[in-house]
Protein backbone atom coordinates (compact mmCIF):
# COMPACT_ATOMS: atom_id res chain seq x y z
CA UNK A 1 0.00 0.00 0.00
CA UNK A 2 2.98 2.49 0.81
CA UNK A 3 4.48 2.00 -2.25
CA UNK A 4 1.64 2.69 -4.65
CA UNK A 5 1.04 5.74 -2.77
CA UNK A 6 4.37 7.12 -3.26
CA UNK A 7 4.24 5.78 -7.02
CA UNK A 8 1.30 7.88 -7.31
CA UNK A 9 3.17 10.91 -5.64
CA UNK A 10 5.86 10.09 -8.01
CA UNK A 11 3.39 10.51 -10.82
CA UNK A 12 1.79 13.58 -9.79
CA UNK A 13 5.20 15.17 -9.59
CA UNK A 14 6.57 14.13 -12.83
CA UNK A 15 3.46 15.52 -14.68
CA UNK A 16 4.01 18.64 -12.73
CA UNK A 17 7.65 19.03 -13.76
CA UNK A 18 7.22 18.08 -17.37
CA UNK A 19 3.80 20.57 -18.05
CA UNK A 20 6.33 23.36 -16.79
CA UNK A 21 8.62 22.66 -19.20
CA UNK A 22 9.84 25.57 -21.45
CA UNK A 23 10.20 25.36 -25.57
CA UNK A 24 13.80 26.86 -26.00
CA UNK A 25 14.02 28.14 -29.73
CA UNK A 26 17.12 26.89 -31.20
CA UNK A 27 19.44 29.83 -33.28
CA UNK A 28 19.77 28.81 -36.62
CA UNK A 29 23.10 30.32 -38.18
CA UNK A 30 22.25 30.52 -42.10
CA UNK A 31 24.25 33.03 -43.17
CA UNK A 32 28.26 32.22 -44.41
CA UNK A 33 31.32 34.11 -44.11
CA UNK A 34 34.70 33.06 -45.48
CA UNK A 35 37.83 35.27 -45.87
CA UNK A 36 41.41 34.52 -45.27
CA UNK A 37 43.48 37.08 -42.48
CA UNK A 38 47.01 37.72 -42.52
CA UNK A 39 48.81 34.82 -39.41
CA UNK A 40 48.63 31.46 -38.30
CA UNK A 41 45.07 30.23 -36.59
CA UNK A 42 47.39 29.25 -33.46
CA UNK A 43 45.72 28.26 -29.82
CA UNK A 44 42.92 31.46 -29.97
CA UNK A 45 42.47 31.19 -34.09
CA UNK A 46 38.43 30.83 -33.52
CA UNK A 47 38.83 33.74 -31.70
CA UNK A 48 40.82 35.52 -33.48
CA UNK A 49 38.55 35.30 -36.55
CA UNK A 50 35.91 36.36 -34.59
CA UNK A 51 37.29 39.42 -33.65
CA UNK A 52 38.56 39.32 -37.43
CA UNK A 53 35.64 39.53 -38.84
CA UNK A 54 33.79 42.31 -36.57
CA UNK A 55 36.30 44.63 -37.04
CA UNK A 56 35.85 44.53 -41.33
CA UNK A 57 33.28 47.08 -42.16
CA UNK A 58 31.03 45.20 -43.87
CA UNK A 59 30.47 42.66 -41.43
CA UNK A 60 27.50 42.00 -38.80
CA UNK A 61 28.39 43.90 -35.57
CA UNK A 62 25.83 42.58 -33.05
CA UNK A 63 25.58 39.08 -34.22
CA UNK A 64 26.18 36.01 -32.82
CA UNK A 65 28.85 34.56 -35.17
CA UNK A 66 31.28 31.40 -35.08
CA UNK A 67 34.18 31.05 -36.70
CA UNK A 68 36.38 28.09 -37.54
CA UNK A 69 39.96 29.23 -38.51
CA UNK A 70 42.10 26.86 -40.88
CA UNK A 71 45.62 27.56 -41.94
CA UNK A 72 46.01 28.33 -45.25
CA UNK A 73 48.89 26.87 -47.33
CA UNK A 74 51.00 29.74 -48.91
CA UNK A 75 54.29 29.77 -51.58
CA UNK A 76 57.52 29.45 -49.60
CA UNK A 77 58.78 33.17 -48.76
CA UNK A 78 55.36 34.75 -48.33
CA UNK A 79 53.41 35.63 -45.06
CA UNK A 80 51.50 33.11 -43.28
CA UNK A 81 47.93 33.40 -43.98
CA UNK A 82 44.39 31.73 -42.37
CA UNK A 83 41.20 31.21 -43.38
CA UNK A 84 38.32 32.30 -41.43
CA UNK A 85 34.72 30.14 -42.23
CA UNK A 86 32.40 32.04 -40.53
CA UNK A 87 28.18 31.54 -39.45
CA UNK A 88 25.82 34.26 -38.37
CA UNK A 89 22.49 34.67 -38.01
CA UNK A 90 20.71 36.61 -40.75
């Protein structure tokens, strides 16, 4: 007898927790960004494409973006260079 009464607690509670649930909208990043920046991608390179990319004048300001940075291979003698791949949200 105890333990269908504390199923039925159980029960009660569950329903209670899941009908307060929230719907969390998910961002979807559908715009695409790719450039190539003067240095190596390094330890920071998603970060440093980040930043990259907001300071270009063209570029989206106040938008969520992520960047994926990828060394880029150059002729022997010239300066390293990266390439920045870049999402946003339109």
């Amino acid at each position: 007898m105890k333990s269908d009464v504390l199923f039925m607690i159980f029960c009660v509670l569950t329903s209670l927790v899941l009908s307060n649930v929230r719907e969390v909208e998910a961002v979807n990043f559908g715009c695409n960004l790719t450039t190539s920046f003067p240095g190596k991608c390094g330890n920071n390179g998603n970060t440093a494409c980040v930043n990259d990319v907001k300071k270009n004048p063209h570029a989206p300001k106040n938008l969520n973006i992520r960047c994926d940075c990828a060394d880029k291979y150059v002729w022997p003698g010239t300066p390293p260079q990266r390439w920045c791949r870049c999402m946003y949200v339109c």
